[in-house]
N, C-alpha and C. Protein backbone atom coordinates (compact mmCIF):
# COMPACT_ATOMS: atom_id res chain seq x y z
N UNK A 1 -2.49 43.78 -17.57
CA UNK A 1 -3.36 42.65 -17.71
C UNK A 1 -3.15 41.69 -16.54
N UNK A 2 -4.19 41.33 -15.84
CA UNK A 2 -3.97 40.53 -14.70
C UNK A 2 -4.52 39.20 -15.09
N UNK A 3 -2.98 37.91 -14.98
CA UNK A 3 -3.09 36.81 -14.69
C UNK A 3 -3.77 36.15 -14.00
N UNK A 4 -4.97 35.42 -14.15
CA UNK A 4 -5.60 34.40 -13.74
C UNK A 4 -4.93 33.31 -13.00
N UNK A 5 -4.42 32.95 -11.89
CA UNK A 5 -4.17 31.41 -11.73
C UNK A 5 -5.05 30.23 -11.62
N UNK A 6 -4.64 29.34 -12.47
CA UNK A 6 -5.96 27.87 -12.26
C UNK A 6 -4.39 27.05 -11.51
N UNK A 7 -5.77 26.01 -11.07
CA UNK A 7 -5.72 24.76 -10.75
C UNK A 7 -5.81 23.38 -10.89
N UNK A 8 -5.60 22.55 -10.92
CA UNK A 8 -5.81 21.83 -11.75
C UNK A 8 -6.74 20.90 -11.20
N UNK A 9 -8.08 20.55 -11.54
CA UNK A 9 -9.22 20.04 -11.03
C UNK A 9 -8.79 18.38 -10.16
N UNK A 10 -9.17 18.31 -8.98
CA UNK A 10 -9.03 16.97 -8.47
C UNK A 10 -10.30 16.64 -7.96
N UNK A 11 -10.78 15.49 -8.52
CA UNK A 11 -12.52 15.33 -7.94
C UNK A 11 -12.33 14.69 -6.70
N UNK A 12 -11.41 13.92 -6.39
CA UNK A 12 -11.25 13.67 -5.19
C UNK A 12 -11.61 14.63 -3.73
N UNK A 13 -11.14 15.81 -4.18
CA UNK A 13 -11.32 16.48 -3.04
C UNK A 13 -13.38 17.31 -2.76
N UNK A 14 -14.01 16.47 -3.62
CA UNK A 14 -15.51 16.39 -3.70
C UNK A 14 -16.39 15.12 -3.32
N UNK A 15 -15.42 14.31 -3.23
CA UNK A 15 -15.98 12.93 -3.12
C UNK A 15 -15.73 13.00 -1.27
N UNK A 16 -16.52 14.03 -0.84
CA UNK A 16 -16.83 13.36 0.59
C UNK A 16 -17.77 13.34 1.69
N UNK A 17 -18.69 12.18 0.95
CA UNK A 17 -19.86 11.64 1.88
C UNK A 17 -20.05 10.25 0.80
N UNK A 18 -20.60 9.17 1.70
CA UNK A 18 -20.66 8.36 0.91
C UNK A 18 -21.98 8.52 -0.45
N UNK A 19 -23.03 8.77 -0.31
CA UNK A 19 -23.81 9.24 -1.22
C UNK A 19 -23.08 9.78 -2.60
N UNK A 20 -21.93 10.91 -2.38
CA UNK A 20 -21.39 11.49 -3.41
C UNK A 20 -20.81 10.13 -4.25
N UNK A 21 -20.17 9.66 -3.26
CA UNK A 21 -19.41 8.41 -3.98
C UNK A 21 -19.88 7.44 -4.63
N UNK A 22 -21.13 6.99 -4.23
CA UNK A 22 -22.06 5.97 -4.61
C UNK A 22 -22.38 6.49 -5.86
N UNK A 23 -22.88 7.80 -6.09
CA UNK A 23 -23.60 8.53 -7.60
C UNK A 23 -22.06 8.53 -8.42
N UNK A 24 -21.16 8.83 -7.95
CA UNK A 24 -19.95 8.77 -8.58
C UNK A 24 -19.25 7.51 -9.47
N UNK A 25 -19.21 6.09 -8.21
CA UNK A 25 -18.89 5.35 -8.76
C UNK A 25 -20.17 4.47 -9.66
N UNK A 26 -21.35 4.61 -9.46
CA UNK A 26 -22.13 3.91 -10.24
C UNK A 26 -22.48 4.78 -11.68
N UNK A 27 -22.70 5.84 -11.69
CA UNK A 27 -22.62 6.69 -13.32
C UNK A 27 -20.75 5.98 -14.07
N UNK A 28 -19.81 6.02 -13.53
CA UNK A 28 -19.11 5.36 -13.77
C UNK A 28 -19.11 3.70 -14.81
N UNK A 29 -19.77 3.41 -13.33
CA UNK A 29 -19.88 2.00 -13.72
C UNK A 29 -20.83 1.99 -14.78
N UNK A 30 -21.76 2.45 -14.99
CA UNK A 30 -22.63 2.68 -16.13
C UNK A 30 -22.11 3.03 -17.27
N UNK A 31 -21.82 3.86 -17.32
CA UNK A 31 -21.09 5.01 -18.55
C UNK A 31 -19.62 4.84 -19.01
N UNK A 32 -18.83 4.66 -17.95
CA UNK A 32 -17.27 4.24 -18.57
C UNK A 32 -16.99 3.39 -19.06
N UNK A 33 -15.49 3.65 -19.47
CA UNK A 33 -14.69 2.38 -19.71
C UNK A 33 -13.86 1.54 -19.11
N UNK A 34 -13.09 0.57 -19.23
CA UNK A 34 -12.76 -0.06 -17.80
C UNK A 34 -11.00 0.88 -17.48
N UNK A 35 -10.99 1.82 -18.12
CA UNK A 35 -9.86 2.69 -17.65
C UNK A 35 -10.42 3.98 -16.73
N UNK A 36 -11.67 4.02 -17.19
CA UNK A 36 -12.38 5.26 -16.38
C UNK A 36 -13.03 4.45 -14.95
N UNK A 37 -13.51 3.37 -14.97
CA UNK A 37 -13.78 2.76 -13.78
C UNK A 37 -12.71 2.75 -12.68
N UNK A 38 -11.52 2.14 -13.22
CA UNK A 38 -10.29 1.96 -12.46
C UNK A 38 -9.57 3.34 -11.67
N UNK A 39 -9.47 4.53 -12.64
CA UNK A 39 -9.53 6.22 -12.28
C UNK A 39 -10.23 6.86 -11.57
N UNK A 40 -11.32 6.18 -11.28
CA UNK A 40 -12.43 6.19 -10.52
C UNK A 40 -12.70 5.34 -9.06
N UNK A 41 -12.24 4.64 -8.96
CA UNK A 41 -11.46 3.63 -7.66
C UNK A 41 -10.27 4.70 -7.23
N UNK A 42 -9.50 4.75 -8.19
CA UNK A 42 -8.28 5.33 -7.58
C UNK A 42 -8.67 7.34 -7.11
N UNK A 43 -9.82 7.69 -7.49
CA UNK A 43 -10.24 8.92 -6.91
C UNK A 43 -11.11 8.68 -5.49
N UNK A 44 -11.13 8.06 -5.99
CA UNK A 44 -12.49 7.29 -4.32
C UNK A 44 -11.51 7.29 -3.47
N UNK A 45 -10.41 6.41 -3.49
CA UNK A 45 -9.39 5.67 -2.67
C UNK A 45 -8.52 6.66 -2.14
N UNK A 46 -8.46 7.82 -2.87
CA UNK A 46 -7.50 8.84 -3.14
C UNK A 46 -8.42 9.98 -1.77
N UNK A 47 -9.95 9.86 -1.91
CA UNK A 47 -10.53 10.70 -0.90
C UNK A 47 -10.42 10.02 0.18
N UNK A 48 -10.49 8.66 0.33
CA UNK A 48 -11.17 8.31 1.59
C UNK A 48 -9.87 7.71 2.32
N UNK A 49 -8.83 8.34 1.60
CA UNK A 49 -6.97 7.83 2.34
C UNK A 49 -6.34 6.61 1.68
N UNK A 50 -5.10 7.10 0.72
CA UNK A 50 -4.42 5.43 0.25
C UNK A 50 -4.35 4.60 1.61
N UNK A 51 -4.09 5.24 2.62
CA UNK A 51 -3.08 4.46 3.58
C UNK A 51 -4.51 3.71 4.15
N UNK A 52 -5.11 3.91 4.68
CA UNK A 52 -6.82 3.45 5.06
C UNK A 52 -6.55 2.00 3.94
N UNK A 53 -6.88 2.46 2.34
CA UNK A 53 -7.57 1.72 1.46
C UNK A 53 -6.49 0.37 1.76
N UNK A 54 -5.22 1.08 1.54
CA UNK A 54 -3.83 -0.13 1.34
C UNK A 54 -4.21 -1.13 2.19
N UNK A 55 -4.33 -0.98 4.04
CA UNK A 55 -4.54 -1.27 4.66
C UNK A 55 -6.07 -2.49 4.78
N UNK A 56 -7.06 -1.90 4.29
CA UNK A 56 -7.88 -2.94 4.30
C UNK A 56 -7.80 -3.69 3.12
N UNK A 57 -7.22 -3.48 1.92
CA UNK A 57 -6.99 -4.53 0.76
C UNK A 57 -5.85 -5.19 0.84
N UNK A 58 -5.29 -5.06 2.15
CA UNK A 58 -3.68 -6.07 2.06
C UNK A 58 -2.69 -5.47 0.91
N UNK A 59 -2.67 -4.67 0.57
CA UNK A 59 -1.89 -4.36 -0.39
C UNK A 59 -1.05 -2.92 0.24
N UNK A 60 0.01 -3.07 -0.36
CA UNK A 60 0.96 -1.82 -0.02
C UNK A 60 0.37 -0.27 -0.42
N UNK A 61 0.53 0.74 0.02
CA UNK A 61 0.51 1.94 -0.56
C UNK A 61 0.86 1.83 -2.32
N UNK A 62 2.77 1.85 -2.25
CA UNK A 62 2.60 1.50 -3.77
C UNK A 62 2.10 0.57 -4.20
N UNK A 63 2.03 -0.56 -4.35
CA UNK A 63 0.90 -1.25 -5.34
C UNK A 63 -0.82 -0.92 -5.39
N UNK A 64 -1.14 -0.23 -4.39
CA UNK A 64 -2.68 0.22 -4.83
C UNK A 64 -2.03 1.60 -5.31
N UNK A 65 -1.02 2.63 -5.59
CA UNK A 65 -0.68 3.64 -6.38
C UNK A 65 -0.83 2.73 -7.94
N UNK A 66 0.12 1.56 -7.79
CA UNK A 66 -0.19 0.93 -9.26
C UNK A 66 -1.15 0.76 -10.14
N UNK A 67 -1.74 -0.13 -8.91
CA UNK A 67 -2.99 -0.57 -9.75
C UNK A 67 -3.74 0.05 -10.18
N UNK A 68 -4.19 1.31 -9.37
CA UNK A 68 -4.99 2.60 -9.91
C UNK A 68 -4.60 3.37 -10.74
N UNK A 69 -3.35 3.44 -11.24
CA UNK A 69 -3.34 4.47 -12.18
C UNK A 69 -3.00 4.04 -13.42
N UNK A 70 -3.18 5.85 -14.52
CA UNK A 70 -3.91 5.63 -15.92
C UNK A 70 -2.50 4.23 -16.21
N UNK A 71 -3.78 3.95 -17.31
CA UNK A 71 -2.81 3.10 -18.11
C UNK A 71 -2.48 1.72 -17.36
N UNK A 72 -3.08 0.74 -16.12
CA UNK A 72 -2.56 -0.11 -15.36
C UNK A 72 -3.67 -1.13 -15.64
N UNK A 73 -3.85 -2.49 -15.68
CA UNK A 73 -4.55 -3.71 -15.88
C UNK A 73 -4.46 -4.54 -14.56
N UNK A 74 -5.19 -3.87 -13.19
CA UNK A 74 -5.42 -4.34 -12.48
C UNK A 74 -6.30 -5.82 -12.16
N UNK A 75 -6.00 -6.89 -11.46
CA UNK A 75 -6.29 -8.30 -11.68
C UNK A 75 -7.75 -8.04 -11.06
N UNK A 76 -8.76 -8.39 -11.61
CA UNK A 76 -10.47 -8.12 -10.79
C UNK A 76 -10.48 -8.04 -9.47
N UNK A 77 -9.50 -9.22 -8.91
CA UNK A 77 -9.33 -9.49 -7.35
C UNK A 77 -9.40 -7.99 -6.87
N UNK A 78 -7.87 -7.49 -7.30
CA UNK A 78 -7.99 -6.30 -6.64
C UNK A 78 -8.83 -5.42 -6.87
N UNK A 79 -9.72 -4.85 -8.03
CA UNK A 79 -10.23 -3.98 -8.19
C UNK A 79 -11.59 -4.35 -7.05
N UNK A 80 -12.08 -5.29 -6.78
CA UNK A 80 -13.10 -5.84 -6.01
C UNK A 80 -12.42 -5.40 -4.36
N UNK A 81 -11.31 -5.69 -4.01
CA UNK A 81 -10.95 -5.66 -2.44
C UNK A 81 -10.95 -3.99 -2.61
N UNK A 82 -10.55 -2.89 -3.46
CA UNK A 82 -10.52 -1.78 -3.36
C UNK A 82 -11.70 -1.24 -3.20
N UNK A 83 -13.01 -1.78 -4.04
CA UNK A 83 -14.61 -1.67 -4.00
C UNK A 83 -14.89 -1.37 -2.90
N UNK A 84 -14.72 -3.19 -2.19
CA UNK A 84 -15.19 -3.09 -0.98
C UNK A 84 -14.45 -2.34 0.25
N UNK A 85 -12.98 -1.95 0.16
CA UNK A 85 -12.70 -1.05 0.59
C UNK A 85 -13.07 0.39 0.82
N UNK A 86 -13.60 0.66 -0.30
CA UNK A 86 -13.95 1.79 -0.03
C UNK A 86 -15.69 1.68 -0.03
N UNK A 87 -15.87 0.89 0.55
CA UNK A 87 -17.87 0.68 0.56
C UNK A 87 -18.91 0.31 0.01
N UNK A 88 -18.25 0.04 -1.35
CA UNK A 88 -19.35 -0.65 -2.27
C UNK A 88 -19.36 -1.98 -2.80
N UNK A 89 -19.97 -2.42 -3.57
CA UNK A 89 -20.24 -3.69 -3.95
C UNK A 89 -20.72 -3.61 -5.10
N UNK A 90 -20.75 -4.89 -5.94
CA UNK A 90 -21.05 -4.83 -7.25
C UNK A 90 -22.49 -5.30 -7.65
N UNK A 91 -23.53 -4.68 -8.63
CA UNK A 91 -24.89 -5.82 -8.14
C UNK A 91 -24.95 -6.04 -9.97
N UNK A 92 -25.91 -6.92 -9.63
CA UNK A 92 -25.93 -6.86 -11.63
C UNK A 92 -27.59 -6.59 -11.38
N UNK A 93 -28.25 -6.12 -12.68
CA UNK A 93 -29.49 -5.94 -12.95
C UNK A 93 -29.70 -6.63 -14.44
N UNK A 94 -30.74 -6.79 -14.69
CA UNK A 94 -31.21 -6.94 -16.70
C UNK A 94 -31.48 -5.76 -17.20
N UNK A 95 -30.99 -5.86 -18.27
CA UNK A 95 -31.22 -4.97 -19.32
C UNK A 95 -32.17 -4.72 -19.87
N UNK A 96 -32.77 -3.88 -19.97
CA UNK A 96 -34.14 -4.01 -21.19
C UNK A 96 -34.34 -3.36 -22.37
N UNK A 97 -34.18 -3.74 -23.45
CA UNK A 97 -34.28 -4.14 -24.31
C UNK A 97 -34.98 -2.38 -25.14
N UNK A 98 -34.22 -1.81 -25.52
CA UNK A 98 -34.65 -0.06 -25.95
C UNK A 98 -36.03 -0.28 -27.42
């Protein structure tokens, strides 16, 4: 019987063009929760280089390891300098009413 080896899925290593990222982090932002948003920064951040992201958010390697991962209550500040770190921005729209 021949063993299969898996892997263990990293979306990071799919997230690369900004387009991908944009459909990525906005279904996110739509659909998640604010632990899946944050997992979702930290996969973005994770494609496009910690050392890059650290670097333009003033923050160390480890503390953007922190802030991004499961289970962490990152302060808005940062989750916003990581945003725009990695290219996006936040917009609001209205809702309408189903």
């Amino acid at each position: 019987m021949n063993k299969m080896k898996t892997t263990k899925f990293d979306i990071a290593e799919y997230l690369d063009d900004d387009d991908m990222i944009a459909e990525y982090l906005n279904n996110v932002l739509e659909e998640g929760e604010t632990s899946d948003i944050i997992a979702a920064l930290g996969h973005v951040a994770k494609a496009q280089g910690m050392s890059k992201i650290a670097a333009e958010t003033g923050l160390s390697r480890p503390s953007l390891y922190k802030a991004l991962s499961h289970g962490s209550k990152p302060q808005f500040e940062t989750i916003l300098k990581v945003l725009r770190a990695v290219g996006g921005h936040l917009n609001v729209k209205t809702i309408q009413p189903q």
